[in-house]
PDB file of N, CA and C in Angstrom:
ATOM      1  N   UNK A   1      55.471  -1.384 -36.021  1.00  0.00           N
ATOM      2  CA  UNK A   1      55.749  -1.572 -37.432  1.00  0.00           C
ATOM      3  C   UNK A   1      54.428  -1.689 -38.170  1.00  0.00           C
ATOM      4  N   UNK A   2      54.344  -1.260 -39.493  1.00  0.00           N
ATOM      5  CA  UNK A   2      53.074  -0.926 -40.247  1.00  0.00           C
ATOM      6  C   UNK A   2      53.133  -2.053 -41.407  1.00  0.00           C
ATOM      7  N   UNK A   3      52.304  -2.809 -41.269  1.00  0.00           N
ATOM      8  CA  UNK A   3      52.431  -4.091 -42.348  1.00  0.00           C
ATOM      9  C   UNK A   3      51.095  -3.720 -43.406  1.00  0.00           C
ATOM     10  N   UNK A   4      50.999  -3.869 -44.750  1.00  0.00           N
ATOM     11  CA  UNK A   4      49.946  -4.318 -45.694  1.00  0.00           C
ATOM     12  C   UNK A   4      49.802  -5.825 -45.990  1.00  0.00           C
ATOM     13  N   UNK A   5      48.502  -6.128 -45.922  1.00  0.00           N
ATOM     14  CA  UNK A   5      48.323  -7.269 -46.477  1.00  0.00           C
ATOM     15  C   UNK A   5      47.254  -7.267 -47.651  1.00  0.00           C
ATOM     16  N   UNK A   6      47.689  -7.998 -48.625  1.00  0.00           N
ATOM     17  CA  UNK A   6      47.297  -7.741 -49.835  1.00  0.00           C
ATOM     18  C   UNK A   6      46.586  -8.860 -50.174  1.00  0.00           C
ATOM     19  N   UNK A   7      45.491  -8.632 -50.691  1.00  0.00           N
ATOM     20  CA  UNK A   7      44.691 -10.014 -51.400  1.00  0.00           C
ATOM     21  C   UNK A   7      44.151  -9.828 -52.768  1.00  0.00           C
ATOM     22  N   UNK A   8      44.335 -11.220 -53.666  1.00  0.00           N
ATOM     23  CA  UNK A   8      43.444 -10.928 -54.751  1.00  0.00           C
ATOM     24  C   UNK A   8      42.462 -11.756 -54.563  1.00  0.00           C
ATOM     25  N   UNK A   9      40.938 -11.329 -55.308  1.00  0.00           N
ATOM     26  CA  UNK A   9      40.291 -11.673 -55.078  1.00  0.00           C
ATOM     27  C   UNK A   9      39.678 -12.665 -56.413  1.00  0.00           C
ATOM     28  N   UNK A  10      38.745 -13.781 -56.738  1.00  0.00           N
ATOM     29  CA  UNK A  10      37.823 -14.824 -57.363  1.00  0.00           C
ATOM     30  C   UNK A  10      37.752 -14.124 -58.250  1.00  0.00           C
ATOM     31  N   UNK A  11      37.320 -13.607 -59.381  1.00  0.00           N
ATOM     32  CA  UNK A  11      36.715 -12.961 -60.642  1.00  0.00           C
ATOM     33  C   UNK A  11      34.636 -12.868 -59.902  1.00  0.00           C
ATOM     34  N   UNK A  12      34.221 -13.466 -59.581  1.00  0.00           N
ATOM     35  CA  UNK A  12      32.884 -13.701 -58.510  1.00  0.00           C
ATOM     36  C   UNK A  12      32.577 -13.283 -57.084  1.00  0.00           C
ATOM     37  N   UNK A  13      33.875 -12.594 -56.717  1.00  0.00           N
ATOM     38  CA  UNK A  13      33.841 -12.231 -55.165  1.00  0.00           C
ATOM     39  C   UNK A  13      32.538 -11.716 -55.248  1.00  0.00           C
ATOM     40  N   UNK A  14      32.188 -10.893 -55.460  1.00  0.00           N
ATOM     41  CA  UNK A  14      30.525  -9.943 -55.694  1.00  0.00           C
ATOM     42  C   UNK A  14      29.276 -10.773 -55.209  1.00  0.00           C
ATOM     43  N   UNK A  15      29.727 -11.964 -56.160  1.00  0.00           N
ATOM     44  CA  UNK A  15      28.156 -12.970 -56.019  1.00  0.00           C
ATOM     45  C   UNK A  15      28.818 -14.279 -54.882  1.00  0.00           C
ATOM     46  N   UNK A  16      29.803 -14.673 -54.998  1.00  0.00           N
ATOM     47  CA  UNK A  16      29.920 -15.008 -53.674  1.00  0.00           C
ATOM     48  C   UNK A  16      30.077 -14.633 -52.253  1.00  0.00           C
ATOM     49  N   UNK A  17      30.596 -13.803 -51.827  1.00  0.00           N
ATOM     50  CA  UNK A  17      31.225 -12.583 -51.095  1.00  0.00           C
ATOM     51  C   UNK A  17      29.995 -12.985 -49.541  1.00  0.00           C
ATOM     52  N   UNK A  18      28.635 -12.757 -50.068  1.00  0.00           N
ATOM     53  CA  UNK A  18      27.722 -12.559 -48.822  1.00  0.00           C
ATOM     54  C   UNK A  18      27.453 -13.718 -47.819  1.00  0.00           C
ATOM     55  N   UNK A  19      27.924 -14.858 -48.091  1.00  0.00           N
ATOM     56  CA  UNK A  19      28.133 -16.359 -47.257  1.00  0.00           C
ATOM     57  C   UNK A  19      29.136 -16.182 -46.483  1.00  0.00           C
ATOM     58  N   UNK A  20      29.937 -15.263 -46.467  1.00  0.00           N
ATOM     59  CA  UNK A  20      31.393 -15.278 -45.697  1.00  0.00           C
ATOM     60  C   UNK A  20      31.621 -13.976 -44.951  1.00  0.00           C
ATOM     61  N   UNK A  21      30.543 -12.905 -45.311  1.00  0.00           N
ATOM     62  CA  UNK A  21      30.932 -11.370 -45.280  1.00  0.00           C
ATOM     63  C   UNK A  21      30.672 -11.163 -43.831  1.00  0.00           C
ATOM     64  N   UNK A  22      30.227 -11.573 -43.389  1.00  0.00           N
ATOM     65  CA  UNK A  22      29.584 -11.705 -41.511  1.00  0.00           C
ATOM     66  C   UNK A  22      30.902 -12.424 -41.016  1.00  0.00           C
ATOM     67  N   UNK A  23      30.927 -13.782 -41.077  1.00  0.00           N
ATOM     68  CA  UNK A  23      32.099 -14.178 -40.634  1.00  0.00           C
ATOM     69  C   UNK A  23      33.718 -13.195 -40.850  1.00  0.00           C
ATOM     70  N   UNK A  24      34.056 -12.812 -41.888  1.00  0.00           N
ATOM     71  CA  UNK A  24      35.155 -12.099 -42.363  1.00  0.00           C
ATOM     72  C   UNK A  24      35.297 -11.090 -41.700  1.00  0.00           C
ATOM     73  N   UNK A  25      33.563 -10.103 -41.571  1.00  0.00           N
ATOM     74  CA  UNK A  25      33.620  -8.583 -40.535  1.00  0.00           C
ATOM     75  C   UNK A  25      34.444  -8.950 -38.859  1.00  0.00           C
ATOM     76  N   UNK A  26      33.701 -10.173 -38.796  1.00  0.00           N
ATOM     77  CA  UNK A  26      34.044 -10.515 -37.199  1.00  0.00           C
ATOM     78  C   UNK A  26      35.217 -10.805 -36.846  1.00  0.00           C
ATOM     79  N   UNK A  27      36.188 -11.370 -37.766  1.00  0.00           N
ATOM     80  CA  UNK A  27      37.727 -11.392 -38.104  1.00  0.00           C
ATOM     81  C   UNK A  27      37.952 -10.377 -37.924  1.00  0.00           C
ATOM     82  N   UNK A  28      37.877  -9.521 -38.595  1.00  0.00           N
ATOM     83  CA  UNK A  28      38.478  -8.034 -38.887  1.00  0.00           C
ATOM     84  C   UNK A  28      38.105  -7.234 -37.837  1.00  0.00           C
ATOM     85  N   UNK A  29      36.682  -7.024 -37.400  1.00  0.00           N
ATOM     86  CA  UNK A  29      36.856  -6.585 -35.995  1.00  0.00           C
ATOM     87  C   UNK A  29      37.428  -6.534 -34.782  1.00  0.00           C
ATOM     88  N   UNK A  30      37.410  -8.228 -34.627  1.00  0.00           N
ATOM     89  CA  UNK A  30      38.498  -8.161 -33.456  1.00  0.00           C
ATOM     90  C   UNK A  30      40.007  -7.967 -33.392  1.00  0.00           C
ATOM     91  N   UNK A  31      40.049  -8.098 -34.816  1.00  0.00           N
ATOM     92  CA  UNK A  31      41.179  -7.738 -34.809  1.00  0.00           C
ATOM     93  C   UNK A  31      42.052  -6.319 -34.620  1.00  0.00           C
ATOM     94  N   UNK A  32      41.051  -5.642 -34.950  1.00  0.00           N
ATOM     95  CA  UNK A  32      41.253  -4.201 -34.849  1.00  0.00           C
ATOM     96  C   UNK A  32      40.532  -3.633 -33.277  1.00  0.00           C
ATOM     97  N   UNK A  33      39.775  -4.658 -32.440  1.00  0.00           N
ATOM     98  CA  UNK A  33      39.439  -3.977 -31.236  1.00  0.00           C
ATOM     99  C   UNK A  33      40.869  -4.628 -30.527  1.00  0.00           C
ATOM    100  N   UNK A  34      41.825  -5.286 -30.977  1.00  0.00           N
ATOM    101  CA  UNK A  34      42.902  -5.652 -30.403  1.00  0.00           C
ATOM    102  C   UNK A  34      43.934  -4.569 -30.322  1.00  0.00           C
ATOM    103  N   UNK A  35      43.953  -3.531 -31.858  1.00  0.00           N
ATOM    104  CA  UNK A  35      44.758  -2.302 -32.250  1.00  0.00           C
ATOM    105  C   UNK A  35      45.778  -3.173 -32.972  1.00  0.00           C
ATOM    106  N   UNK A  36      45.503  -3.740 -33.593  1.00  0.00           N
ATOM    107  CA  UNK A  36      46.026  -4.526 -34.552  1.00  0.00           C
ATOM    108  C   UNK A  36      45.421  -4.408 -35.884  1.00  0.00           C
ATOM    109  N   UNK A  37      44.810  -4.173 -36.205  1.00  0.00           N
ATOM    110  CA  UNK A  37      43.896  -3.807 -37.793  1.00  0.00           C
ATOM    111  C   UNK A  37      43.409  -2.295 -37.784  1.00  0.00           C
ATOM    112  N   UNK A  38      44.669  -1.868 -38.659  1.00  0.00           N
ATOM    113  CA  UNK A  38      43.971   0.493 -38.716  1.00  0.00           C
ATOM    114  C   UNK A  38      42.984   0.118 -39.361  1.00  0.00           C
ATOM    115  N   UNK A  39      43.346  -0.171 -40.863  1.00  0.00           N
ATOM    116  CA  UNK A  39      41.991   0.322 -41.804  1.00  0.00           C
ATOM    117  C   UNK A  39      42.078  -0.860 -42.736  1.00  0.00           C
ATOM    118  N   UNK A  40      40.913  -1.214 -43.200  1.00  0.00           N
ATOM    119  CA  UNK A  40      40.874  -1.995 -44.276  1.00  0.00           C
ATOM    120  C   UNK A  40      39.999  -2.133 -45.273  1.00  0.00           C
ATOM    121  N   UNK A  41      39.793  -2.527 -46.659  1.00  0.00           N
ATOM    122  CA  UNK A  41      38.631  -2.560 -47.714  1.00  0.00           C
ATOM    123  C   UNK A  41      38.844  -3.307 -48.953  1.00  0.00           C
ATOM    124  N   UNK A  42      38.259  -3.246 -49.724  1.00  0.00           N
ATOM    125  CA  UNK A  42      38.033  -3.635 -50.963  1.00  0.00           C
ATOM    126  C   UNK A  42      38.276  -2.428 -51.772  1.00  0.00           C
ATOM    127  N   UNK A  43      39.187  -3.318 -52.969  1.00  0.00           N
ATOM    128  CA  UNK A  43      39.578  -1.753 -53.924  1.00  0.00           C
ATOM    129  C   UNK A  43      38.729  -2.308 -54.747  1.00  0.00           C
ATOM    130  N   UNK A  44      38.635  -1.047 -55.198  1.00  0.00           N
ATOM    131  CA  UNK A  44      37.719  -0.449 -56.594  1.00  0.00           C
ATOM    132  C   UNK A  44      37.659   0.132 -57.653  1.00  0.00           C
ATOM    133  N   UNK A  45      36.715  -0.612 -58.848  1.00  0.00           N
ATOM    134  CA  UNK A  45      36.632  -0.137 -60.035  1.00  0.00           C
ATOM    135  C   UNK A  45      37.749  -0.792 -61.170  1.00  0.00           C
ATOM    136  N   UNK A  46      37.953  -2.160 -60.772  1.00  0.00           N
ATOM    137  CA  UNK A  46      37.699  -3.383 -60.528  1.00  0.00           C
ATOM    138  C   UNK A  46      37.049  -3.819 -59.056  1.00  0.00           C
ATOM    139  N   UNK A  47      36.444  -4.471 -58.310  1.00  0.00           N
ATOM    140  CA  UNK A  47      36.306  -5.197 -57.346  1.00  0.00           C
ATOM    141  C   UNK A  47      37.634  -6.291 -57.465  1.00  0.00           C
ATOM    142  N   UNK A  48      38.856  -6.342 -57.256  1.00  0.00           N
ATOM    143  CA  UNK A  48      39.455  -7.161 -57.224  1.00  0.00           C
ATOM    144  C   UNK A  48      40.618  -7.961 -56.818  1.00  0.00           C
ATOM    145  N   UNK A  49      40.600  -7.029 -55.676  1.00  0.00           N
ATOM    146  CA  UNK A  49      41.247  -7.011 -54.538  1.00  0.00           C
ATOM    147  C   UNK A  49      40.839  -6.808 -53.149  1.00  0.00           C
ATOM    148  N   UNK A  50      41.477  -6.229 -52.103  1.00  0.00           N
ATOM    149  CA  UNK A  50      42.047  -5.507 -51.184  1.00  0.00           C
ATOM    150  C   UNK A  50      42.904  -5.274 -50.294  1.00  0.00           C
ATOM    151  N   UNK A  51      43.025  -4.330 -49.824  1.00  0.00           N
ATOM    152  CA  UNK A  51      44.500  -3.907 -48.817  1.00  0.00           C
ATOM    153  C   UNK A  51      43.704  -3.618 -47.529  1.00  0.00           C
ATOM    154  N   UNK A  52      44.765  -4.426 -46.656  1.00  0.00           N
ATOM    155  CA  UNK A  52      44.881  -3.850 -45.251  1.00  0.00           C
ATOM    156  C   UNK A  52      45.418  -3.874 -44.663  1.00  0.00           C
ATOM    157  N   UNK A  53      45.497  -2.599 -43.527  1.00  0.00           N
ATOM    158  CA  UNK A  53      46.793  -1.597 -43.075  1.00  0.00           C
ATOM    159  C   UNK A  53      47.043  -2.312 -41.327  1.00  0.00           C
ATOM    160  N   UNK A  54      48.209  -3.220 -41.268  1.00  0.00           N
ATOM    161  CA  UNK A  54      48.003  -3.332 -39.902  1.00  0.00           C
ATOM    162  C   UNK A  54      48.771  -2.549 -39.376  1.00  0.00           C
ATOM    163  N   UNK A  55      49.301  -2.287 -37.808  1.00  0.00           N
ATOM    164  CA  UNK A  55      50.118  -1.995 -36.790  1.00  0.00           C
ATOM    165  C   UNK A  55      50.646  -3.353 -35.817  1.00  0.00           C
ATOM    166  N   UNK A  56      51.754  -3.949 -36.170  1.00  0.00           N
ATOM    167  CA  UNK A  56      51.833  -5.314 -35.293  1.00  0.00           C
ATOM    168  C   UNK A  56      53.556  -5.551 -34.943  1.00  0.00           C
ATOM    169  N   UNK A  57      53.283  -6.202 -34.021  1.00  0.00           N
ATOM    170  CA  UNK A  57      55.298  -6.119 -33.562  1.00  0.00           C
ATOM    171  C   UNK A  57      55.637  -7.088 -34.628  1.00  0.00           C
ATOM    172  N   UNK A  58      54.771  -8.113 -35.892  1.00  0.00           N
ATOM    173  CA  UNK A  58      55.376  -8.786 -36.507  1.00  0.00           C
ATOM    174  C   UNK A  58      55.123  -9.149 -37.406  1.00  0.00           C
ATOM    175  N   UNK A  59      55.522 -10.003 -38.814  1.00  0.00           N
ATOM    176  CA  UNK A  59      55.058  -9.944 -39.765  1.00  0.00           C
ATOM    177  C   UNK A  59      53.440 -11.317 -39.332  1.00  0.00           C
ATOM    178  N   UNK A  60      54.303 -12.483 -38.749  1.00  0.00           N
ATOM    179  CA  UNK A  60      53.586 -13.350 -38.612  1.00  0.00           C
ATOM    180  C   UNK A  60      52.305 -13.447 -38.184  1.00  0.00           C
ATOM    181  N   UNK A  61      51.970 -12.128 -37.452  1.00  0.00           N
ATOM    182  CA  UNK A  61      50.556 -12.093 -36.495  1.00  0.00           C
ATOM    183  C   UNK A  61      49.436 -11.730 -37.888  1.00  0.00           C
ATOM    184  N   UNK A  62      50.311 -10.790 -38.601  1.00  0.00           N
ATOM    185  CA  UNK A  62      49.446 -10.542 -40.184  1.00  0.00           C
ATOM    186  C   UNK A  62      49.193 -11.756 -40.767  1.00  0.00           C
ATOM    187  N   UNK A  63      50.142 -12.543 -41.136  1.00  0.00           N
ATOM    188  CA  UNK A  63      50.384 -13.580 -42.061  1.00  0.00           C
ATOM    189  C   UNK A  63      49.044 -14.593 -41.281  1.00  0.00           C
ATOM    190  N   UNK A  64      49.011 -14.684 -39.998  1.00  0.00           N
ATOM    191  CA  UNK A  64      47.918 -15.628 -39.455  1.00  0.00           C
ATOM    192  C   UNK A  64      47.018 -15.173 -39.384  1.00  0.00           C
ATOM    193  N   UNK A  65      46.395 -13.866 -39.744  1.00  0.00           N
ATOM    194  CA  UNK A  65      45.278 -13.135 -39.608  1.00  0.00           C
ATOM    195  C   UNK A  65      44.534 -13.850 -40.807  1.00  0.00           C
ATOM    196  N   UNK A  66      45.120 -13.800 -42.258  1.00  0.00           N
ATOM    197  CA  UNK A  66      45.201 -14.046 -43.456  1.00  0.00           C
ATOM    198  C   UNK A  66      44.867 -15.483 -43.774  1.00  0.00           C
ATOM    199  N   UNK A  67      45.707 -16.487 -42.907  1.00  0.00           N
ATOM    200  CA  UNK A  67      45.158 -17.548 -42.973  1.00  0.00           C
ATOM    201  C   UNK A  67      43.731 -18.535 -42.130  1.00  0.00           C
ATOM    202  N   UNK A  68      43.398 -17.557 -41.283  1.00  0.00           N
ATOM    203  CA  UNK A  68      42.250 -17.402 -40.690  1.00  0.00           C
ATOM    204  C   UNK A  68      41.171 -16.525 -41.013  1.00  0.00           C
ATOM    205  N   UNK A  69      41.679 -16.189 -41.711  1.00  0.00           N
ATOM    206  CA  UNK A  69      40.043 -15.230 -42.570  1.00  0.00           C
ATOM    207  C   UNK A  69      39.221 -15.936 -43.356  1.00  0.00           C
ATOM    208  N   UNK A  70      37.923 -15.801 -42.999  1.00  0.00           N
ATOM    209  CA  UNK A  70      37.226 -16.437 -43.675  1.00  0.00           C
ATOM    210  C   UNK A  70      36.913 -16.439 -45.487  1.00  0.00           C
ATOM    211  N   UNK A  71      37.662 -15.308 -45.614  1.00  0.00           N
ATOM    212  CA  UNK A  71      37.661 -14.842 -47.180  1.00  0.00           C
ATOM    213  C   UNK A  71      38.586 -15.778 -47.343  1.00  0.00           C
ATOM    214  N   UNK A  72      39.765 -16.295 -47.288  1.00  0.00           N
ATOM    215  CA  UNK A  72      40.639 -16.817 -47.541  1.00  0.00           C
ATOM    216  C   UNK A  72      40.012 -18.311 -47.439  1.00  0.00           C
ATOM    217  N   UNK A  73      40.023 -18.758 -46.208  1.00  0.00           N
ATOM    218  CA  UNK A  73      39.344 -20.360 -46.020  1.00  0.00           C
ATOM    219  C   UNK A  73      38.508 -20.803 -46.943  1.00  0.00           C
ATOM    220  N   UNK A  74      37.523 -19.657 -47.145  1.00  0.00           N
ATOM    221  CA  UNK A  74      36.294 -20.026 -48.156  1.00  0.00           C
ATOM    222  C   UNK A  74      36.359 -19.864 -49.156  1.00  0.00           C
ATOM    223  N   UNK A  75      38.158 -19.959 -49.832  1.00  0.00           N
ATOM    224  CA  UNK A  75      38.198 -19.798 -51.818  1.00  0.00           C
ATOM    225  C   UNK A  75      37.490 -18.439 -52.119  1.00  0.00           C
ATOM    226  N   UNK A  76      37.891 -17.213 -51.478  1.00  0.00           N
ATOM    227  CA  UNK A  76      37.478 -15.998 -52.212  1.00  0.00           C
ATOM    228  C   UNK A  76      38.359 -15.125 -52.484  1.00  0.00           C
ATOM    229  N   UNK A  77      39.889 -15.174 -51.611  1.00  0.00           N
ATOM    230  CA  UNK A  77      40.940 -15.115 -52.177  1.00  0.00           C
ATOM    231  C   UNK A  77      41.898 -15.898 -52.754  1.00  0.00           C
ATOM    232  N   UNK A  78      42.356 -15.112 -53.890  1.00  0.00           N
ATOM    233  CA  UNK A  78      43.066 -16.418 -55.008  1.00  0.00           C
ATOM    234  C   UNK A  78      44.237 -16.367 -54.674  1.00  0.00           C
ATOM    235  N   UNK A  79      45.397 -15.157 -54.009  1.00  0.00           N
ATOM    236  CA  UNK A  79      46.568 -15.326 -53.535  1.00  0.00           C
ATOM    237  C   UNK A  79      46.551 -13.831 -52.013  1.00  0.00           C
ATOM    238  N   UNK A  80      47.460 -14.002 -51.453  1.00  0.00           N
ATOM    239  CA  UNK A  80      47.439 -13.159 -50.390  1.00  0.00           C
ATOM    240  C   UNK A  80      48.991 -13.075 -50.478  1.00  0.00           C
ATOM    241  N   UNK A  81      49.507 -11.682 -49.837  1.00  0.00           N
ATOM    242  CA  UNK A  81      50.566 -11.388 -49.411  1.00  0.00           C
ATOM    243  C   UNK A  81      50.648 -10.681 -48.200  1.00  0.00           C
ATOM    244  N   UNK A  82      51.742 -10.313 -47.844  1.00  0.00           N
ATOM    245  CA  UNK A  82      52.255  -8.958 -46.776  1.00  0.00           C
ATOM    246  C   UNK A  82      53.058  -8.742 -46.996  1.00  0.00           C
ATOM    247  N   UNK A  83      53.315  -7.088 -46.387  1.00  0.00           N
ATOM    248  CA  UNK A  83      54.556  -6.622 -47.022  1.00  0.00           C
ATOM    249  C   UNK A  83      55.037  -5.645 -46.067  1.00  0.00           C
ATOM    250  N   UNK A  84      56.047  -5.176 -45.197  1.00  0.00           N
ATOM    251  CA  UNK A  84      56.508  -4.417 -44.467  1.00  0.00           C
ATOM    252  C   UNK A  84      56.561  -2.701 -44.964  1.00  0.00           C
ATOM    253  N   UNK A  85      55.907  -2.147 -44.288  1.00  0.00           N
ATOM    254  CA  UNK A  85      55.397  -0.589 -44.855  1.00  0.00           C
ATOM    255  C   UNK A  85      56.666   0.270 -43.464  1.00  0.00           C
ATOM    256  N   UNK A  86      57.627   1.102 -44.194  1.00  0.00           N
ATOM    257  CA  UNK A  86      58.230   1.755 -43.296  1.00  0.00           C
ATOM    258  C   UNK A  86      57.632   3.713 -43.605  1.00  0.00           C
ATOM    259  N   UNK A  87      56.823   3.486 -42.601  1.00  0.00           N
ATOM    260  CA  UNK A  87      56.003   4.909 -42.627  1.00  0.00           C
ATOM    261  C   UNK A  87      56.390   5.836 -42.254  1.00  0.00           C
ATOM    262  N   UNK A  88      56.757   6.873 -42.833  1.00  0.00           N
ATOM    263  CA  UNK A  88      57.844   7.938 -42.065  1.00  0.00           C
ATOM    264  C   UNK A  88      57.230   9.503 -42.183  1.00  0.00           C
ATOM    265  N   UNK A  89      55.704   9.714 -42.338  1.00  0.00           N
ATOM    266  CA  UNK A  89      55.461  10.658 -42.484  1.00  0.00           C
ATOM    267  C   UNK A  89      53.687  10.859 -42.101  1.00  0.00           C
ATOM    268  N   UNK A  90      53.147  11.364 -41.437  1.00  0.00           N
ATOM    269  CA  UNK A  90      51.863  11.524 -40.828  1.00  0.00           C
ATOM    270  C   UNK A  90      51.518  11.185 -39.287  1.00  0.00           C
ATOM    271  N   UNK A  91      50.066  11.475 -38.751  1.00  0.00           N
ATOM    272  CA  UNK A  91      50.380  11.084 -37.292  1.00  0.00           C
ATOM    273  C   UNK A  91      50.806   9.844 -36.503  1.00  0.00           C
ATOM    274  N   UNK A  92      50.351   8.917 -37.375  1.00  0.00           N
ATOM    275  CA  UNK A  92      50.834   7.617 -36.900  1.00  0.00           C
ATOM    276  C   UNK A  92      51.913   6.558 -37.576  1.00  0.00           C
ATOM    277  N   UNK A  93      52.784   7.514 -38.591  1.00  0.00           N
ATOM    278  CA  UNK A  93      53.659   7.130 -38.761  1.00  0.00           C
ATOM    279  C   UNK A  93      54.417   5.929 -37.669  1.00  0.00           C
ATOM    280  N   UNK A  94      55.230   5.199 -38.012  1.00  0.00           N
ATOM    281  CA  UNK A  94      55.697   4.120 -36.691  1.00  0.00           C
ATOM    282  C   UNK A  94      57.258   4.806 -36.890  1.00  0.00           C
ATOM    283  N   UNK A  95      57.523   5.299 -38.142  1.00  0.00           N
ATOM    284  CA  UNK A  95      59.123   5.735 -38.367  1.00  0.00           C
ATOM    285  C   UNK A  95      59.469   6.967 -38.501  1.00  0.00           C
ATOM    286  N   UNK A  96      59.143   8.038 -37.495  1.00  0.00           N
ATOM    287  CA  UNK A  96      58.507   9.358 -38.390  1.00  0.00           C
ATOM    288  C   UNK A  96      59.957   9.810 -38.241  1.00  0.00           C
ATOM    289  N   UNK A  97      60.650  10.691 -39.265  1.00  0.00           N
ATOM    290  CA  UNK A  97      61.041  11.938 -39.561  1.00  0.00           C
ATOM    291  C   UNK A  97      61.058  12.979 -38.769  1.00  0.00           C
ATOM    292  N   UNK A  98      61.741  13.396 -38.599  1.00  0.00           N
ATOM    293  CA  UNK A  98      62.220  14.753 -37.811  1.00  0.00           C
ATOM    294  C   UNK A  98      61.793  16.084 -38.673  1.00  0.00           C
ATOM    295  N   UNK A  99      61.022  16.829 -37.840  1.00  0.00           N
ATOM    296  CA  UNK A  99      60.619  18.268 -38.530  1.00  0.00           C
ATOM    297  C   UNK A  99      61.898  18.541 -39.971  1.00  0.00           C
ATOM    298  N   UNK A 100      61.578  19.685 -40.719  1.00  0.00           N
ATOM    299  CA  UNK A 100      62.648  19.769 -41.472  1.00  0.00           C
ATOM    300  C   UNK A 100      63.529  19.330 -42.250  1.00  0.00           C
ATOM    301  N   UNK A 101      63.033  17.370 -42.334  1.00  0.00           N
ATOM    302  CA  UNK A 101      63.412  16.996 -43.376  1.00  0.00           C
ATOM    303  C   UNK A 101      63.060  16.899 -44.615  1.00  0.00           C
TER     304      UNK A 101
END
């Protein structure tokens, strides 16, 4: 199953951001050398967010990722969510579609 987790970010993430950005990578790394974290970033043009794309048998393993991130612990996100993504089209779709639909 393909989960997003969504964060907003401080109005200051920018100038705070680099006290936490080492710790936060190392979160996110292992998490993804687990195959648990596809892709993730900071959106842009605002700086004021970001999304990231997991693969996990559950919502909760996201939801604790989130509360163990150091962006989060350290007041740089102002709210977080997740949200269940039913993907039904590309190679790693988790729900794919049958040719021809």
């Amino acid at each position: 199953m393909h989960y997003l987790l969504f964060y907003d970010y401080v109005p200051d993430v920018l100038e705070r951001r680099p006290q936490f950005r080492g710790a936060h990578l190392k979160h996110a790394r292992a998490s993804e050398a687990r195959g648990e974290l596809l892709l993730a970033g900071a959106l842009a043009d605002p700086v004021d967010g970001a999304v990231l794309l997991f693969s996990a048998p559950s919502k909760d393993l996201v939801e604790n990722f989130a509360r163990e991130d150091p962006y989060v612990t350290g007041g740089l996100v102002t709210q977080w969510k997740v949200r269940s993504w039913t993907t039904v089209v590309g190679r790693d779709a988790a729900n794919p579609l049958p040719p021809g639909l």
